[in-house]
N, C-alpha and C. Protein backbone atom coordinates (compact mmCIF):
# COMPACT_ATOMS: atom_id res chain seq x y z
N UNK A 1 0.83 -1.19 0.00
CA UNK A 1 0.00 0.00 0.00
C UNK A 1 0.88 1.26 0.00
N UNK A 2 2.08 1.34 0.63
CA UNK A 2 2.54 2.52 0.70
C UNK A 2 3.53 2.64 -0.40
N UNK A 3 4.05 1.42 -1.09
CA UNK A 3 4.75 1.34 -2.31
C UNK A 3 3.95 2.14 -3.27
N UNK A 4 2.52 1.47 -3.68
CA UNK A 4 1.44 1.90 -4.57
C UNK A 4 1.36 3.42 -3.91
N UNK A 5 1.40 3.92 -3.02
CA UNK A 5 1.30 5.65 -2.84
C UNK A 5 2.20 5.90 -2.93
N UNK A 6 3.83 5.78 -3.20
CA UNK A 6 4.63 6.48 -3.34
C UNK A 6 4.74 6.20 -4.95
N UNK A 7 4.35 5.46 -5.44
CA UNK A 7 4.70 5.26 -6.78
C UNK A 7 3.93 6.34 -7.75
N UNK A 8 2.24 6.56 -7.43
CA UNK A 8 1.07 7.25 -7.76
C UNK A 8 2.05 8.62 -7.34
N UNK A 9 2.83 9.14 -6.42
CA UNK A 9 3.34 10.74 -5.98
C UNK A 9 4.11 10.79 -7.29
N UNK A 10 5.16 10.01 -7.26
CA UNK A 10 6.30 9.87 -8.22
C UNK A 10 5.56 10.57 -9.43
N UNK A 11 5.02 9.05 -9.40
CA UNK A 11 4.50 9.55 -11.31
C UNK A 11 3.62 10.57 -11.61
N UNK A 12 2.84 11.48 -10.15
CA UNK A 12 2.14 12.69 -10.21
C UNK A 12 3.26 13.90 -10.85
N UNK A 13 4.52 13.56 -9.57
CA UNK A 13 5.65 14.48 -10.09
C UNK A 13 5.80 14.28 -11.09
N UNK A 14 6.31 13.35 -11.88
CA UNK A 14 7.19 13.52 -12.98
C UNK A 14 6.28 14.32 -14.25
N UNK A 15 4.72 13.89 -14.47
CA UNK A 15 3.67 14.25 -15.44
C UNK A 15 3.72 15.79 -15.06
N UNK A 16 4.09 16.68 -13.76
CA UNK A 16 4.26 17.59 -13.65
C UNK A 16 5.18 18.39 -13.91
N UNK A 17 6.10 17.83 -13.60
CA UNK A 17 7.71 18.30 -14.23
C UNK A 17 7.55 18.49 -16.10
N UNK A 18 7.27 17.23 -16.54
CA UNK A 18 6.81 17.23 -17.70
C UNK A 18 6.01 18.07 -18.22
N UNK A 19 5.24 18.29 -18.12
CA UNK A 19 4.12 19.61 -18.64
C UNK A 19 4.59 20.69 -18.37
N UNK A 20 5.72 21.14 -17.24
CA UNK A 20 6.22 22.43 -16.90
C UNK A 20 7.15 22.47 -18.06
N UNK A 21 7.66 21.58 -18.87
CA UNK A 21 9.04 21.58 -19.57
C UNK A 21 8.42 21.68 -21.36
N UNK A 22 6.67 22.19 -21.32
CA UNK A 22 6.73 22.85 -22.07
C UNK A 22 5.86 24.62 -22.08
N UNK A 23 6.39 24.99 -23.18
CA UNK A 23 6.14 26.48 -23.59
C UNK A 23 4.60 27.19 -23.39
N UNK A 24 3.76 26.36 -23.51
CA UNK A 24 2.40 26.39 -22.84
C UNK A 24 2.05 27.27 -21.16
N UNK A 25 1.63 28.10 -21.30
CA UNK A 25 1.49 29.04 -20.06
C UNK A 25 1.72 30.40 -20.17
N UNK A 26 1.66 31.42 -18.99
CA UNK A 26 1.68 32.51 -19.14
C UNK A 26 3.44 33.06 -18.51
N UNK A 27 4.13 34.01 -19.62
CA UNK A 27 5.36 34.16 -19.40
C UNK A 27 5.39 35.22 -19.66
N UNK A 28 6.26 35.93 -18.62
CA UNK A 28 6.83 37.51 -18.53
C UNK A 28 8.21 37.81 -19.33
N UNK A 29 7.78 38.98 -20.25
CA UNK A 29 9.23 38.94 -20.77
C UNK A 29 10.10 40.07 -20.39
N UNK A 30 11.43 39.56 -20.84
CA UNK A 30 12.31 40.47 -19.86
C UNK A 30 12.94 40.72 -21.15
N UNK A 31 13.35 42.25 -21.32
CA UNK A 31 14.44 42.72 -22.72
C UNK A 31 15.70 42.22 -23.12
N UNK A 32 16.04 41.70 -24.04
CA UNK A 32 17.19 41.32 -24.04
C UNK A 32 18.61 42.20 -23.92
N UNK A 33 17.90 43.89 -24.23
CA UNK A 33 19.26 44.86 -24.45
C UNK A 33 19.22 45.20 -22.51
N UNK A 34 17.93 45.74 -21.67
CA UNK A 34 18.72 46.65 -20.65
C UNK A 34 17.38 45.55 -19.85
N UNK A 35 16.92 44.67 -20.42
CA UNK A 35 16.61 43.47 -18.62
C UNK A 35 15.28 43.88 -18.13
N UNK A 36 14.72 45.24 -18.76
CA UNK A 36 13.42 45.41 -18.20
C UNK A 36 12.13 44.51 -18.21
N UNK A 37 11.32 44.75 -17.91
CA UNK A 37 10.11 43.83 -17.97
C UNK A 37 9.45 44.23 -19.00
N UNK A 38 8.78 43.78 -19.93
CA UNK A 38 8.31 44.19 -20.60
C UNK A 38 6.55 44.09 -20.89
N UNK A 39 6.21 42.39 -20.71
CA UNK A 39 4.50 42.46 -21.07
C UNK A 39 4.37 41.01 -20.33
N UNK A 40 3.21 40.68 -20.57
CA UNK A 40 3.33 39.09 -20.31
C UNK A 40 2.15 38.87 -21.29
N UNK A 41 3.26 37.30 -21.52
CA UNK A 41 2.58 36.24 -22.90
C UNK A 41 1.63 35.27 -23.13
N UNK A 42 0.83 34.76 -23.22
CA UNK A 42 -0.31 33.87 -22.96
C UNK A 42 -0.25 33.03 -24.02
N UNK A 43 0.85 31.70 -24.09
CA UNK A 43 1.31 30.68 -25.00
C UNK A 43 0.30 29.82 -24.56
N UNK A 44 -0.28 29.11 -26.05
CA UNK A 44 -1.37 28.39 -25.65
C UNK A 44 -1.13 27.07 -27.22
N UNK A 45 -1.85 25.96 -27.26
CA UNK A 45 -1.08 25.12 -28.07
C UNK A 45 -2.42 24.43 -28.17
N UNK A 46 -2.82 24.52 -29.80
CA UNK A 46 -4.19 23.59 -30.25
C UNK A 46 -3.54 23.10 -31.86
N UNK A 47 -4.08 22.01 -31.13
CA UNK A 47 -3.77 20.51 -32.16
C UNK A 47 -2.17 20.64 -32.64
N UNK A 48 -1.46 20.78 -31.68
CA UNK A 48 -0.04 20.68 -31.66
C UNK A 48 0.91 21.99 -32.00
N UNK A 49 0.19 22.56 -32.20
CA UNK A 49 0.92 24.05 -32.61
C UNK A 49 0.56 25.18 -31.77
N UNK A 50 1.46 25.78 -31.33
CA UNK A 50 2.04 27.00 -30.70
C UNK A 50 1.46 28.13 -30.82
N UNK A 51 0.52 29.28 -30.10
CA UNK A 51 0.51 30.68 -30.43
C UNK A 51 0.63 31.21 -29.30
N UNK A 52 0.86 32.55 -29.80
CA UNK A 52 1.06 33.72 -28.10
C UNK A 52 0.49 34.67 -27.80
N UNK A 53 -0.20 35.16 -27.52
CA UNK A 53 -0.73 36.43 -27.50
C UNK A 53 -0.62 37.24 -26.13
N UNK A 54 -0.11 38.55 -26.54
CA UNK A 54 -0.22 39.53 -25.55
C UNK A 54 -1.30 39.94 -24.30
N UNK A 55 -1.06 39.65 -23.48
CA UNK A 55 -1.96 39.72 -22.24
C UNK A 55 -2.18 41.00 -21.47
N UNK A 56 -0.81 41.25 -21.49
CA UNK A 56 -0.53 42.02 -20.01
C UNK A 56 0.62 43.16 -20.54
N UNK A 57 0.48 44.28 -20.76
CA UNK A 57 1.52 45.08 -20.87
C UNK A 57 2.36 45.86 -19.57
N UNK A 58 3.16 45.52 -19.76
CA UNK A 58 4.06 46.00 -18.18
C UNK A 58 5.57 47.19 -18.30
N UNK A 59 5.39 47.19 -19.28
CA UNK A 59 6.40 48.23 -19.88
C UNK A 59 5.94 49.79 -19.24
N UNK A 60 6.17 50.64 -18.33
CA UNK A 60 5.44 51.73 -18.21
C UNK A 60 5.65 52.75 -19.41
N UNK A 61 6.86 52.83 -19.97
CA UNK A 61 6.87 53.47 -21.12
C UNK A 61 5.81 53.31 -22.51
N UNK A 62 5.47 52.25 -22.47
CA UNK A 62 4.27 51.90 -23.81
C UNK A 62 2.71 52.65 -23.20
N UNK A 63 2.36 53.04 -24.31
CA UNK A 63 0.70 53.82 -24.32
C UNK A 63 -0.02 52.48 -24.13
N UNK A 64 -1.29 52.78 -24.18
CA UNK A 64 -2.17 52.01 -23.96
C UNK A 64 -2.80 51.57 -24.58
N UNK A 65 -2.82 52.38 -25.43
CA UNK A 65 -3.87 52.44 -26.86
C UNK A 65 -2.51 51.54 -28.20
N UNK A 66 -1.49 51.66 -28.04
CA UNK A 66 -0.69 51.37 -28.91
C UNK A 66 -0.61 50.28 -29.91
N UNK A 67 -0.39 50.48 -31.14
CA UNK A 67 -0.94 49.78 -32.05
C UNK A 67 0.16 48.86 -32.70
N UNK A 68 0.27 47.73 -33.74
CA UNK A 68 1.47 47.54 -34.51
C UNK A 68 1.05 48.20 -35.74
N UNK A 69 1.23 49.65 -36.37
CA UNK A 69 1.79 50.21 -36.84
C UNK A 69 2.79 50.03 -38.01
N UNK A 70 3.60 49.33 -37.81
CA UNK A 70 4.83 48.84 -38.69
C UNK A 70 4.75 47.43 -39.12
N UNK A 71 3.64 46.45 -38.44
CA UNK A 71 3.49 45.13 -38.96
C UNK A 71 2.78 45.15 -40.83
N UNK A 72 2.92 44.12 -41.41
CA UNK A 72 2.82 44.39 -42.55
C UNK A 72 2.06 43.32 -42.98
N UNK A 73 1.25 42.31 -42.39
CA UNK A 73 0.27 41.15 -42.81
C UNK A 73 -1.16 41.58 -41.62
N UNK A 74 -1.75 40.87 -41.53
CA UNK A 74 -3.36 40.99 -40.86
C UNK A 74 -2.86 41.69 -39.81
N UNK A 75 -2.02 41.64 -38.96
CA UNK A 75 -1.50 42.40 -37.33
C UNK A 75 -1.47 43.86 -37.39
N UNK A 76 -1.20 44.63 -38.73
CA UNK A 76 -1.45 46.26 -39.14
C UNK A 76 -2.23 46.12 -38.12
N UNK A 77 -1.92 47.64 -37.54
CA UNK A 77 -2.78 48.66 -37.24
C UNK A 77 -3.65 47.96 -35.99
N UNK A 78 -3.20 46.47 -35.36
CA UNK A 78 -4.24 46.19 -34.36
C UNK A 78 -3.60 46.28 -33.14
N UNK A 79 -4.33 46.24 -32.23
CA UNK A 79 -3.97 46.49 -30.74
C UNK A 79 -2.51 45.73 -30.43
N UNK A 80 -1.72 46.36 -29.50
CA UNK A 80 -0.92 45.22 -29.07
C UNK A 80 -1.34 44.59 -28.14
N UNK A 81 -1.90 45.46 -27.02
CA UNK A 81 -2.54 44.61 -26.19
C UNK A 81 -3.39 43.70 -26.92
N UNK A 82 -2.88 42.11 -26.19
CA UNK A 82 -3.74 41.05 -27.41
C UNK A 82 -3.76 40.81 -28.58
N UNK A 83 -2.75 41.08 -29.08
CA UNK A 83 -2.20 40.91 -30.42
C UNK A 83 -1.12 39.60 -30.21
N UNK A 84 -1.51 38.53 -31.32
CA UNK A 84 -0.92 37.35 -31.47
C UNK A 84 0.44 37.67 -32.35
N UNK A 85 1.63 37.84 -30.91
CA UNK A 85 2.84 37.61 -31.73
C UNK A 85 3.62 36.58 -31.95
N UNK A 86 3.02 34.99 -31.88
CA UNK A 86 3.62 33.83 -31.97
C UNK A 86 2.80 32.92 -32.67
N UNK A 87 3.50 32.47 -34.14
CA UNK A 87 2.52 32.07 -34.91
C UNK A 87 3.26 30.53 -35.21
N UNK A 88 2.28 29.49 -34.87
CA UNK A 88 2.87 28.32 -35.98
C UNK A 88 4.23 27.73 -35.74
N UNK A 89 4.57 27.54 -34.12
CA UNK A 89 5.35 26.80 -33.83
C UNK A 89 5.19 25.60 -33.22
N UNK A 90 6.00 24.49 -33.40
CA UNK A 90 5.92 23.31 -33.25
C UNK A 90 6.99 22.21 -32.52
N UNK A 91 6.47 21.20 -31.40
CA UNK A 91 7.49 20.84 -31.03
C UNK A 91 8.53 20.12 -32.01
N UNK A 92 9.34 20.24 -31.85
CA UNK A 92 10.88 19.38 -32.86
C UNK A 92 10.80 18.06 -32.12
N UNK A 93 10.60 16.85 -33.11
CA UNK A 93 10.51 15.17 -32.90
C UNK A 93 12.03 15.19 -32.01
N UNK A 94 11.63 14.43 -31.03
CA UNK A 94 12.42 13.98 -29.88
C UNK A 94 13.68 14.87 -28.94
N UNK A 95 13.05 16.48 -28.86
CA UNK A 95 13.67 17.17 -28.52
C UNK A 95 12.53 18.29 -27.59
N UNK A 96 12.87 18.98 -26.43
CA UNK A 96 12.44 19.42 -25.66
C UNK A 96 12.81 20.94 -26.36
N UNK A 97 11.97 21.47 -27.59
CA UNK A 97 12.60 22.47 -28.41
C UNK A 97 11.22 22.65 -29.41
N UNK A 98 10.57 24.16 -29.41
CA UNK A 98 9.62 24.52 -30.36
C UNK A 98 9.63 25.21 -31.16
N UNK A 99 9.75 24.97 -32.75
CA UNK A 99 9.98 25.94 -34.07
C UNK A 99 9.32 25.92 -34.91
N UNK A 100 9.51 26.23 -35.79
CA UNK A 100 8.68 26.09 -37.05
C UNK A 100 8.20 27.61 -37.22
N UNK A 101 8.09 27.85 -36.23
CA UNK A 101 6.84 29.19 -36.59
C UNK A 101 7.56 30.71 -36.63
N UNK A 102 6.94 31.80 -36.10
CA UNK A 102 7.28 32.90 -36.08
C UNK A 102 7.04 33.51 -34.65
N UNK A 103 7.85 34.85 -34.98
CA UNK A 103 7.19 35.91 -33.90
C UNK A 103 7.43 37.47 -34.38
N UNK A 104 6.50 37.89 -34.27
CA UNK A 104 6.78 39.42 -34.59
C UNK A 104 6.91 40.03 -33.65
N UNK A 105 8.11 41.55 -33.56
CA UNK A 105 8.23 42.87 -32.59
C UNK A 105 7.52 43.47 -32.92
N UNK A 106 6.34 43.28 -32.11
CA UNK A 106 5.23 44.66 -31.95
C UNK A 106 5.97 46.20 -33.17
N UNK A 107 6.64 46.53 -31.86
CA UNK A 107 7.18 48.08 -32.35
C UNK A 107 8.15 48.04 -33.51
N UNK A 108 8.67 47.50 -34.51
CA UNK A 108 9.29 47.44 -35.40
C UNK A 108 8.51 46.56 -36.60
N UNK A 109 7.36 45.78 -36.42
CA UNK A 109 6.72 45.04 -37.18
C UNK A 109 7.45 43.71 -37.99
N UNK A 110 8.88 43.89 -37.30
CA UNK A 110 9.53 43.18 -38.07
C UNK A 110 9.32 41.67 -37.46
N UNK A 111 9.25 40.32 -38.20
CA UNK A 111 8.92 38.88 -38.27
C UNK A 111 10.35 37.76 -38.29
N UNK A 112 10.42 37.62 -37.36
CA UNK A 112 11.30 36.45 -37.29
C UNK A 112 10.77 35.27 -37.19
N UNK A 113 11.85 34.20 -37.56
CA UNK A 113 11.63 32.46 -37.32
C UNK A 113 11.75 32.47 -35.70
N UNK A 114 11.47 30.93 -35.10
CA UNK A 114 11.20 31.55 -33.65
C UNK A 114 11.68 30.05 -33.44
N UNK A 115 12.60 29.99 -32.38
CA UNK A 115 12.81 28.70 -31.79
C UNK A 115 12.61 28.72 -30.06
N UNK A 116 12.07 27.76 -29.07
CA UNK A 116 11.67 27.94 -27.90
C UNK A 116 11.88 27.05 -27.08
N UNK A 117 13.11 27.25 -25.72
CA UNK A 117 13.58 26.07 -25.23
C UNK A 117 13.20 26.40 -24.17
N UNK A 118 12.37 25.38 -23.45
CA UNK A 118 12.31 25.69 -21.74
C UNK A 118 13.84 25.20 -21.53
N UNK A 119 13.80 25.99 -20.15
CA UNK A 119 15.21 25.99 -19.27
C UNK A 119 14.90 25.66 -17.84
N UNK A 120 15.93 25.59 -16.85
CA UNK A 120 15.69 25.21 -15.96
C UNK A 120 14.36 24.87 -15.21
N UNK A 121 14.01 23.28 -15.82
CA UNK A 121 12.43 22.55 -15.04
C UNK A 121 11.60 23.33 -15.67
N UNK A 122 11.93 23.87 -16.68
CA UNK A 122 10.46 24.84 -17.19
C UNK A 122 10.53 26.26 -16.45
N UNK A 123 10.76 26.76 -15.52
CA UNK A 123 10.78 27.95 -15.18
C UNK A 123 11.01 29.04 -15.80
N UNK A 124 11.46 28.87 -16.87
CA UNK A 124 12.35 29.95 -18.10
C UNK A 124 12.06 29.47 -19.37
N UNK A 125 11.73 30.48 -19.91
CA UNK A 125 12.16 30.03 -21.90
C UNK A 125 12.86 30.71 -22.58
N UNK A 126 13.51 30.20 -23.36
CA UNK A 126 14.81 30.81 -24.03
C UNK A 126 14.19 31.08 -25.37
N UNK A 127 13.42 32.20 -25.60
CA UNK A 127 13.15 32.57 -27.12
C UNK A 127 13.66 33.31 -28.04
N UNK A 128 14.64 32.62 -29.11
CA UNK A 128 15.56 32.49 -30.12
C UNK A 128 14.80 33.07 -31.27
N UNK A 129 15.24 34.78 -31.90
CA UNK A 129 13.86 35.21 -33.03
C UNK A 129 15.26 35.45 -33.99
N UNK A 130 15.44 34.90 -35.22
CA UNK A 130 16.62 35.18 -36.74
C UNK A 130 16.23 35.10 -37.47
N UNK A 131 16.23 36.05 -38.51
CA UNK A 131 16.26 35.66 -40.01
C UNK A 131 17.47 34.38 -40.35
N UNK A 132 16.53 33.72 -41.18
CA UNK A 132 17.91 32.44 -41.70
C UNK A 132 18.50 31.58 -41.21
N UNK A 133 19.11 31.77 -40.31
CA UNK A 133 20.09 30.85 -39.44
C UNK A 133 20.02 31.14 -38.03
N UNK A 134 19.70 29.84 -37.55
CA UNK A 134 19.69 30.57 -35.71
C UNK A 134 20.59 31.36 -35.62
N UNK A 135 21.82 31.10 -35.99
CA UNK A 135 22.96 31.83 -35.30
C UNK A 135 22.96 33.36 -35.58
N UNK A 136 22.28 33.61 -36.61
CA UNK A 136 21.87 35.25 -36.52
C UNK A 136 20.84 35.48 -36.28
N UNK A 137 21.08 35.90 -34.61
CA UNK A 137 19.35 36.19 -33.67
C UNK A 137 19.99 36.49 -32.87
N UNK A 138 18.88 36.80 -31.97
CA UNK A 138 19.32 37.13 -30.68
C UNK A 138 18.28 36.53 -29.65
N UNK A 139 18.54 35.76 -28.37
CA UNK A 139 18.21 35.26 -27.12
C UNK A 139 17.20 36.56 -26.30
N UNK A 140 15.62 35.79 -26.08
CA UNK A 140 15.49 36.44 -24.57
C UNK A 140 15.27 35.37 -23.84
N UNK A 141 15.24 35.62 -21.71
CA UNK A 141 14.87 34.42 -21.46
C UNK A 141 13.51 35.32 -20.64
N UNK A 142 12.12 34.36 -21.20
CA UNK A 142 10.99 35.13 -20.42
C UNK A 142 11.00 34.21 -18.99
N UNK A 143 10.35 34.40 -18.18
CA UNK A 143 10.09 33.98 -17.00
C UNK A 143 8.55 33.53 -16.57
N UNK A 144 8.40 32.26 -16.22
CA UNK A 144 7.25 32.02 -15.93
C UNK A 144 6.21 32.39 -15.00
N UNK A 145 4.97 32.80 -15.30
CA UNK A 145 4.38 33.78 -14.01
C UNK A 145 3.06 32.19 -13.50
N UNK A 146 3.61 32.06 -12.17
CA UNK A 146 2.64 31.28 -11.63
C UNK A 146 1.31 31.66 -11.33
């Protein structure tokens, strides 16, 4: 009996650990140039693919009303607040790693490829935005908001 309850904890943990170790949830992002906070993300995943949308703006410098402006497909001119900047990513076969898709900067409209690694137990994601080649991009790590 107490084998069978420690076994049922175990495998509660691990299905938990597991689900934390993906991109799914709400994440705060932090700037990659000066570390500020910036918004928080609302990653959500139907029929295997990845989107994000803006929740929470936390930047005190950004208006309220503020628009993407500079985006150049359906996202023109719509709110940021709640504006889907993560499109069409997908987990990578036998790797704890989500790509395929995109992400656009609000304020520059500009569209990158998007790769997405949880990090430590899931607590962190490492989101990788380049034209072309990972290696020309640049790293943020958002932070998970419980």
């Amino acid at each position: 009996m107490i084998r069978t309850a420690i076994a049922i904890v175990v495998g509660l943990s691990s299905i938990s650990a597991m689900a934390q170790m993906s991109p799914v949830g709400l994440w705060k992002t932090i700037d990659d140039k000066d570390g500020s906070v910036k918004s928080e993300i609302r990653v959500t995943q139907t029929d295997g693919v990845i989107t994000g949308k803006i929740e929470k703006i936390l930047d005190p410098k950004a208006k309220p009303d503020e628009k993407c402006v500079e985006c150049t497909d359906d996202r023109k001119d719509q709110p940021t607040l709640g504006l889907e900047i993560i499109r069409g990513v997908r987990k990578a076969e036998g790797k704890d790693v989500w790509e395929g898709g995109t992400i656009v900067e609000p304020s520059t409209g500009k569209i990158y490829k998007v790769k997405m690694t949880p990090i430590e137990g899931g607590a962190k994601l490492e989101m990788r935005g380049f034209i072309g080649f990972s290696l020309l991009g640049r790293t943020q790590t958002w932070i998970r908001v419980n």
